[in-house]
N, C-alpha and C. Protein backbone atom coordinates (compact mmCIF):
# COMPACT_ATOMS: atom_id res chain seq x y z
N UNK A 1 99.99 73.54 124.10
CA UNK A 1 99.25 74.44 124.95
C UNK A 1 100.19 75.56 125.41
N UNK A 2 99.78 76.94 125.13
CA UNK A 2 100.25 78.01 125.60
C UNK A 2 99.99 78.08 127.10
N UNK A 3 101.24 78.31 127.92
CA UNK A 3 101.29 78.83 129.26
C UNK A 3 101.53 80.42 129.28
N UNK A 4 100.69 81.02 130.32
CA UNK A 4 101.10 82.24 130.10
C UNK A 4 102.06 83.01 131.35
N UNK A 5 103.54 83.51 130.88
CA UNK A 5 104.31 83.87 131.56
C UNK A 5 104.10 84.73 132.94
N UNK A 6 104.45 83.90 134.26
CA UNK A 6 104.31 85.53 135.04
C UNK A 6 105.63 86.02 135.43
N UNK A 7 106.22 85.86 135.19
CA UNK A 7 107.78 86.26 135.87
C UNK A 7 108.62 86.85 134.00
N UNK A 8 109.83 87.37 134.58
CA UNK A 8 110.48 88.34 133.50
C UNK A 8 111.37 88.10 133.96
N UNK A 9 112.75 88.17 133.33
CA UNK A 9 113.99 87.90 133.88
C UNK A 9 115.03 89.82 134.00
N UNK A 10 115.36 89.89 134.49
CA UNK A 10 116.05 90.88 134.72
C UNK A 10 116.98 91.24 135.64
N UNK A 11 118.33 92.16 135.67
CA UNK A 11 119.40 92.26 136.35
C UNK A 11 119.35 93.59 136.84
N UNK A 12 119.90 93.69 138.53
CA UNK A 12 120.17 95.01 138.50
C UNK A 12 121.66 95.40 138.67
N UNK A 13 121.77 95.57 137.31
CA UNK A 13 123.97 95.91 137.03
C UNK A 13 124.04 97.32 137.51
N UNK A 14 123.16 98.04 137.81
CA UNK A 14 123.67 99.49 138.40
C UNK A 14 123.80 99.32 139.64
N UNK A 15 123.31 98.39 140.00
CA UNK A 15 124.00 98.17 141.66
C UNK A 15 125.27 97.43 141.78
N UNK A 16 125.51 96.97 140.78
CA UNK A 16 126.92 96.02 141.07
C UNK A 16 126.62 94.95 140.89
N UNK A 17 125.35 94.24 140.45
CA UNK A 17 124.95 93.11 140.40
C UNK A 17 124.76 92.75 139.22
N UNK A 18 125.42 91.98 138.65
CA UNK A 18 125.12 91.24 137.28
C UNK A 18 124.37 89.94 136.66
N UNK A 19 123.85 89.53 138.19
CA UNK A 19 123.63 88.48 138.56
C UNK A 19 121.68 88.44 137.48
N UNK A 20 121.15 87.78 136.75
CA UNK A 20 119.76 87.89 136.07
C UNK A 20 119.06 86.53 137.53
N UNK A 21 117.77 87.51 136.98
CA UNK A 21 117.08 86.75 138.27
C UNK A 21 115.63 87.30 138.04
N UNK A 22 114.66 86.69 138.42
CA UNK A 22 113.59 86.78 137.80
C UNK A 22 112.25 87.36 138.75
N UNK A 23 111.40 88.46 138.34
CA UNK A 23 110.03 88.94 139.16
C UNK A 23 109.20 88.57 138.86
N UNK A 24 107.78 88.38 139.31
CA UNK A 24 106.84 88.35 139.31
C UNK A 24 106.34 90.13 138.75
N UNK A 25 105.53 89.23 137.46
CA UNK A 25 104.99 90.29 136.34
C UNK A 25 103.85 91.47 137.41
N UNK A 26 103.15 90.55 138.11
CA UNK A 26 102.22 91.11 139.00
C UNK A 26 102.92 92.30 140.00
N UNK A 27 104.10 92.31 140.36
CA UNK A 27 104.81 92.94 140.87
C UNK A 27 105.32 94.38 140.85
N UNK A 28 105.52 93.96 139.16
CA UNK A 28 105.86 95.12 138.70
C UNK A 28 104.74 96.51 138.75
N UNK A 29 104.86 97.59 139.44
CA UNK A 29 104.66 99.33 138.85
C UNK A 29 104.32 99.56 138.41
N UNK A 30 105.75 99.84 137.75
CA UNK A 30 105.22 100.90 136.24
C UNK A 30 106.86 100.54 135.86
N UNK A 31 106.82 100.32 134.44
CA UNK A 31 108.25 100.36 133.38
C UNK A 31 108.61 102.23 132.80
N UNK A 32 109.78 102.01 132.82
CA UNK A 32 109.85 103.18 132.08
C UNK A 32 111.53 103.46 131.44
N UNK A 33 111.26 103.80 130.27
CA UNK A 33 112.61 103.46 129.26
C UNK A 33 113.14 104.60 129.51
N UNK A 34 114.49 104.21 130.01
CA UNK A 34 115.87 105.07 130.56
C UNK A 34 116.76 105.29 129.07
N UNK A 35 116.87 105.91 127.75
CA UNK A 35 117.75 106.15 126.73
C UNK A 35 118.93 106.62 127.12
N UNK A 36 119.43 107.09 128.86
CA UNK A 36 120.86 107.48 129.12
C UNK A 36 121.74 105.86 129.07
N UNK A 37 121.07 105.09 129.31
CA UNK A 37 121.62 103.40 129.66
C UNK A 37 121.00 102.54 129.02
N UNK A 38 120.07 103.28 128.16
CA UNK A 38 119.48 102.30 126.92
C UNK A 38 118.64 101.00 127.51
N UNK A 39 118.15 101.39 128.37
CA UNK A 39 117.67 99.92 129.31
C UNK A 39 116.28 100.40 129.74
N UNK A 40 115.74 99.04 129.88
CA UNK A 40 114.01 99.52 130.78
C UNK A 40 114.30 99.62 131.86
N UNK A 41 113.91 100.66 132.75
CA UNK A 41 113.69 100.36 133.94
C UNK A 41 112.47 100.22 134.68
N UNK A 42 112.66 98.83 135.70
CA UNK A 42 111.24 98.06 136.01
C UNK A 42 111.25 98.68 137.80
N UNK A 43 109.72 99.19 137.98
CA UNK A 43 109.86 99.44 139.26
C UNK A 43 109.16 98.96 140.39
N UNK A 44 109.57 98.10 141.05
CA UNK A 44 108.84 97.35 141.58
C UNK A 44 108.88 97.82 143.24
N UNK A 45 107.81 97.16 144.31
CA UNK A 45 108.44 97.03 145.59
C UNK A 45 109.43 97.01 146.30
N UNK A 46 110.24 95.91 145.75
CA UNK A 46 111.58 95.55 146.33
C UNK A 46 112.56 96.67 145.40
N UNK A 47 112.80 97.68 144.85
CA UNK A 47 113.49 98.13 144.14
C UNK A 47 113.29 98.20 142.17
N UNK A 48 114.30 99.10 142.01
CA UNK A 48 114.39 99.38 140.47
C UNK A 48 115.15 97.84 139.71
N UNK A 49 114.77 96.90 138.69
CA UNK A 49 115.60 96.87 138.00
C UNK A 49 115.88 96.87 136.56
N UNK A 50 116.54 96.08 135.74
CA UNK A 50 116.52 96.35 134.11
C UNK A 50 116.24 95.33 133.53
N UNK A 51 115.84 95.49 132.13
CA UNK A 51 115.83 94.88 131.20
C UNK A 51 116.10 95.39 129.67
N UNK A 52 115.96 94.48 128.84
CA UNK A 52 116.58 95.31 127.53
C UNK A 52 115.05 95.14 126.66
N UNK A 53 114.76 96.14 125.90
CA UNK A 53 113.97 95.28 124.85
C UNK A 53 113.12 96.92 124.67
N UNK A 54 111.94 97.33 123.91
CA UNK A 54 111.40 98.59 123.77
C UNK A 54 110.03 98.78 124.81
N UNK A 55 109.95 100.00 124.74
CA UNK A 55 108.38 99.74 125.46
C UNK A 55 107.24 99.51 124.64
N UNK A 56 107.19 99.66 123.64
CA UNK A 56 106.51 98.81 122.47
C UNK A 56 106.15 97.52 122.37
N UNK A 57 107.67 97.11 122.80
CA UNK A 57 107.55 95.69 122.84
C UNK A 57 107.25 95.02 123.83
N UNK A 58 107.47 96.03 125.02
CA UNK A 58 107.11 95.42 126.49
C UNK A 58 105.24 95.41 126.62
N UNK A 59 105.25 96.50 126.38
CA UNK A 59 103.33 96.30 125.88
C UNK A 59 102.80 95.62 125.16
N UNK A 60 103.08 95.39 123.94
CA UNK A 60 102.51 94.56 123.41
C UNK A 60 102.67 92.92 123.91
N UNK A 61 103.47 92.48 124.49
CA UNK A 61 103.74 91.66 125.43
C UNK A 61 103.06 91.34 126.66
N UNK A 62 102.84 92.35 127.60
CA UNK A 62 101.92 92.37 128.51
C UNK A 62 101.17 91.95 128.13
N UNK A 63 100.09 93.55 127.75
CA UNK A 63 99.06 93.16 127.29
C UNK A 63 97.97 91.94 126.79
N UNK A 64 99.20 91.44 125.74
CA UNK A 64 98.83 90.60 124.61
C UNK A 64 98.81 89.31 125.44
N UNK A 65 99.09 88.98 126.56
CA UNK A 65 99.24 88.04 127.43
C UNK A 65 98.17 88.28 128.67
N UNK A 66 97.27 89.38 128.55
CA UNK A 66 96.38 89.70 129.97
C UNK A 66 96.64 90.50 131.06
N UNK A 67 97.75 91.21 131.16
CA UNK A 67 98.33 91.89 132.20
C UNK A 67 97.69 93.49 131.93
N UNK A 68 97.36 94.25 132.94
CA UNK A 68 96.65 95.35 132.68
C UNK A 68 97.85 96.76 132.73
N UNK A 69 98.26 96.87 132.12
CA UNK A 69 98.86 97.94 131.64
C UNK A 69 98.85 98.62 130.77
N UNK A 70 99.10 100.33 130.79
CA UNK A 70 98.68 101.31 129.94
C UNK A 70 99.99 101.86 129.91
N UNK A 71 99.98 102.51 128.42
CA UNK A 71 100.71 103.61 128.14
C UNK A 71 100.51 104.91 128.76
N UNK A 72 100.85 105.38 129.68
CA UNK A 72 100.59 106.76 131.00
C UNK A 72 101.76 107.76 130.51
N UNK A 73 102.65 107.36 129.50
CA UNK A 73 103.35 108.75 129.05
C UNK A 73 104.27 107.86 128.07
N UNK A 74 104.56 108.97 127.14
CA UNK A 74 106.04 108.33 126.08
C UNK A 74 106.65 107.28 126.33
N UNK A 75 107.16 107.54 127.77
CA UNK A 75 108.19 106.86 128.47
C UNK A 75 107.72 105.65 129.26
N UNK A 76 106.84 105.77 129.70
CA UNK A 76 106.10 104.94 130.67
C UNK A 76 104.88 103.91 130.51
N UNK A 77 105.14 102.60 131.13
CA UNK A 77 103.93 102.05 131.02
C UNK A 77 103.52 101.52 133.11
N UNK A 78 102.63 101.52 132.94
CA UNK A 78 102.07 101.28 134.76
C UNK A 78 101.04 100.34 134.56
N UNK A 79 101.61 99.73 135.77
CA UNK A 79 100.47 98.52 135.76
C UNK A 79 99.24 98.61 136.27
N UNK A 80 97.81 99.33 136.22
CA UNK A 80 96.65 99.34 136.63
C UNK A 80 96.31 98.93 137.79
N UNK A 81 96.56 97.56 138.04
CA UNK A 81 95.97 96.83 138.83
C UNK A 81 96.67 97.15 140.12
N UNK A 82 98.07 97.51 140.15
CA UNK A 82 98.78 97.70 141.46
C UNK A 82 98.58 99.50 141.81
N UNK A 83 97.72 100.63 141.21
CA UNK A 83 97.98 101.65 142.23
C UNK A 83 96.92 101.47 142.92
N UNK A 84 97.00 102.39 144.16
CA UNK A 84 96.20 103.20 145.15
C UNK A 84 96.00 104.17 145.10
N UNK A 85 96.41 104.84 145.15
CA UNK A 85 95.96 106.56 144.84
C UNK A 85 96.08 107.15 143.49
N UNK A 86 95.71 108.23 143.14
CA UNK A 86 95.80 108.85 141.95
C UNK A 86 96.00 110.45 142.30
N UNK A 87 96.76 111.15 142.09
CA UNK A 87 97.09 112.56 142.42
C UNK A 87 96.04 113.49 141.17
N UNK A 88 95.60 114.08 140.75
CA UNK A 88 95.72 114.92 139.78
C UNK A 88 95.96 116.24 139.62
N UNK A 89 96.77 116.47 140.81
CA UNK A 89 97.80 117.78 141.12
C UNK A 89 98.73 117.94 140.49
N UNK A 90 98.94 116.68 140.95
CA UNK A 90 100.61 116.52 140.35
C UNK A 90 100.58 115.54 138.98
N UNK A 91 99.36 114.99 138.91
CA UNK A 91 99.36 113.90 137.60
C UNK A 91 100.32 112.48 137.75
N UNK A 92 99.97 111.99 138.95
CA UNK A 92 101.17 111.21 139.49
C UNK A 92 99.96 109.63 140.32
N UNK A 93 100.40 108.98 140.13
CA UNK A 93 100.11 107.62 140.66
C UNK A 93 101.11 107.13 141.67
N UNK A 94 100.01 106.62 142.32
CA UNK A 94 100.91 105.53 144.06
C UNK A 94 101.05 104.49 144.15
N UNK A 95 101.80 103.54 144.48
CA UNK A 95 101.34 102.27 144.41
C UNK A 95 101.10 101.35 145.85
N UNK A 96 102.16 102.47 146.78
CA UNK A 96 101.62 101.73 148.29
C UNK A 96 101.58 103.41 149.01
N UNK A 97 101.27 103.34 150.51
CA UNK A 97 100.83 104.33 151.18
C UNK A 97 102.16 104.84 151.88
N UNK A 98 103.24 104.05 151.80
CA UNK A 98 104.72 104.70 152.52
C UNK A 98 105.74 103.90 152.23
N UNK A 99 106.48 105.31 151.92
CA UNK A 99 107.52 105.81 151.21
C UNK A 99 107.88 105.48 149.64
N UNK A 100 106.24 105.67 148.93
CA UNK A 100 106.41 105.34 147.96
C UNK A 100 106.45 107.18 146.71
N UNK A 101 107.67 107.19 146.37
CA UNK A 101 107.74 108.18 144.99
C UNK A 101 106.65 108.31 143.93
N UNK A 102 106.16 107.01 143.89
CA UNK A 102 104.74 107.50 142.66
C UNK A 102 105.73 107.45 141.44
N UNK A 103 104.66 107.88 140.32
CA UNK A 103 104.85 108.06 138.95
C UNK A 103 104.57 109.10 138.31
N UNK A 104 105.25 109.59 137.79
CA UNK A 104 104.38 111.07 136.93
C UNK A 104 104.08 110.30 135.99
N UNK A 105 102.46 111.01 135.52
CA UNK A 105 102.17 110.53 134.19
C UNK A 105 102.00 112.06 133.44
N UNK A 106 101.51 111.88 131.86
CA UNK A 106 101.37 113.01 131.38
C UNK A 106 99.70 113.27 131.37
N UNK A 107 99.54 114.21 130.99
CA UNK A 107 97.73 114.48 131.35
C UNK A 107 96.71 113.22 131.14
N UNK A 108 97.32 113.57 129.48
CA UNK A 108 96.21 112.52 128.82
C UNK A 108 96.72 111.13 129.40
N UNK A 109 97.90 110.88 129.63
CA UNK A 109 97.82 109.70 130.26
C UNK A 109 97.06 109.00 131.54
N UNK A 110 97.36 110.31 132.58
CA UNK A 110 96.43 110.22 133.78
C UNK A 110 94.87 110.32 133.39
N UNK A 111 94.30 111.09 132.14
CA UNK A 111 93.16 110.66 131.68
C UNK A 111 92.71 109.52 131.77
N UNK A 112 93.60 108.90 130.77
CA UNK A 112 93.50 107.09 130.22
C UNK A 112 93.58 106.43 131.31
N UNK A 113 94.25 106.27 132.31
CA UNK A 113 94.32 105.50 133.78
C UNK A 113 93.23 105.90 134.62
N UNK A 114 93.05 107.12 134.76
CA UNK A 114 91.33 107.30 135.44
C UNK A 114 90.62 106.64 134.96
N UNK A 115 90.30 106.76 133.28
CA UNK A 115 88.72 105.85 132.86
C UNK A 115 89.76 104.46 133.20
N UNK A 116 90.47 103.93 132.85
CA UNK A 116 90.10 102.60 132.80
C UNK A 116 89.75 101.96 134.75
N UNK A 117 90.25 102.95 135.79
CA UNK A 117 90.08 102.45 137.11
C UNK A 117 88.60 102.55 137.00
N UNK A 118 87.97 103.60 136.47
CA UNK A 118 86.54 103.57 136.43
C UNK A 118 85.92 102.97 135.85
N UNK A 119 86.13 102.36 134.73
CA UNK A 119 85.32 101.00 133.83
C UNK A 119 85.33 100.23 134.73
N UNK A 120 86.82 99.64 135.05
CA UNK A 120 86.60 98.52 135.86
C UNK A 120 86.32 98.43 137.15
N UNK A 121 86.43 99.77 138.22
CA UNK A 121 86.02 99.66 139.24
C UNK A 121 87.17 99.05 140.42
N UNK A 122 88.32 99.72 139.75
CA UNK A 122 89.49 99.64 140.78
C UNK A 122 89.20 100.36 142.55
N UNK A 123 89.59 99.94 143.09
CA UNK A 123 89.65 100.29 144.38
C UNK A 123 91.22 101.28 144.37
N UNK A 124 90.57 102.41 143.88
CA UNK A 124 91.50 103.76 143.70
C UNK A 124 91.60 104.82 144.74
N UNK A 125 92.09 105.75 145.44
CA UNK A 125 91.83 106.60 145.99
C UNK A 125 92.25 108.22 145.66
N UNK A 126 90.88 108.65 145.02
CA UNK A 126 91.65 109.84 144.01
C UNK A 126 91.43 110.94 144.93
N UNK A 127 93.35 111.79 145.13
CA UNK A 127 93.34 113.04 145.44
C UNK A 127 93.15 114.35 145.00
N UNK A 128 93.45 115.45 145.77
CA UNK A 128 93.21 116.54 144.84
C UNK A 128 94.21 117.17 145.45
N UNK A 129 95.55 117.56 145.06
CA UNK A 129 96.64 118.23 145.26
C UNK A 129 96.58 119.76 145.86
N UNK A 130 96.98 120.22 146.55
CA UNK A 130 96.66 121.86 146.35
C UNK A 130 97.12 122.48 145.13
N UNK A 131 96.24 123.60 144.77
CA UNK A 131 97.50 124.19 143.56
C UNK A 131 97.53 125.43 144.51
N UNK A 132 98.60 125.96 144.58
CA UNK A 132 99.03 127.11 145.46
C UNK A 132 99.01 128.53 144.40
């Protein structure tokens, strides 16, 4: 019998810590592949950290296991289920209401993350940026 994983193991060595230690999948953001350090970086609540492996492979992984995540740019994958707001000023996703940075996505990506909050009927809160 297949169990299906919720936790990921990962280190954060840019802090000084080498120490691997493990999140909750549910946790996670949004991923997004850093090629200066060759590493994923996972962004969660409690902070940034890493892992090794592609975003290819990190999606098809998710996914392929039930976790709701989209491809939202080249670089990036975000987890659906954790934003709150949606910018389309800036083309950028929230995931809590303070002091959170968000995500840039690219158009069509913020496309693809709109319909799917709207198929399923996420509890989203979509802004409208000024354009000056």
């Amino acid at each position: 019998m297949n169990e299906v994983a919720r936790t990921i193991t990962v280190d954060d060595a840019l802090k000084g810590n080498k120490k691997l230690t493990s999140i909750a999948i549910d946790s996670i953001n949004f991923m997004e592949s850093d090629k200066t350090i060759k590493r994923i970086a996972i962004h969660t609540p409690d902070g940034v950290f890493y892992t090794i492996g592609s975003l290819t492979y990190w999606f098809s992984s998710l996914t392929d296991t039930g976790y709701d995540f989209i491809k939202a740019d080249r670089n990036v994958l975000i987890n659906v289920s954790n934003i709150r707001e949606m910018d389309k000023g800036y083309n950028k996703a929230y995931f809590s209401t303070e002091n959170d940075a968000g995500c840039f996505l690219s158009e069509k990506g913020y496309a693809k993350v709109k319909a799917k909050i709207m198929k399923e009927a996420y509890n989203v809160k979509f802004l409208e940026s000024p354009i000056w």
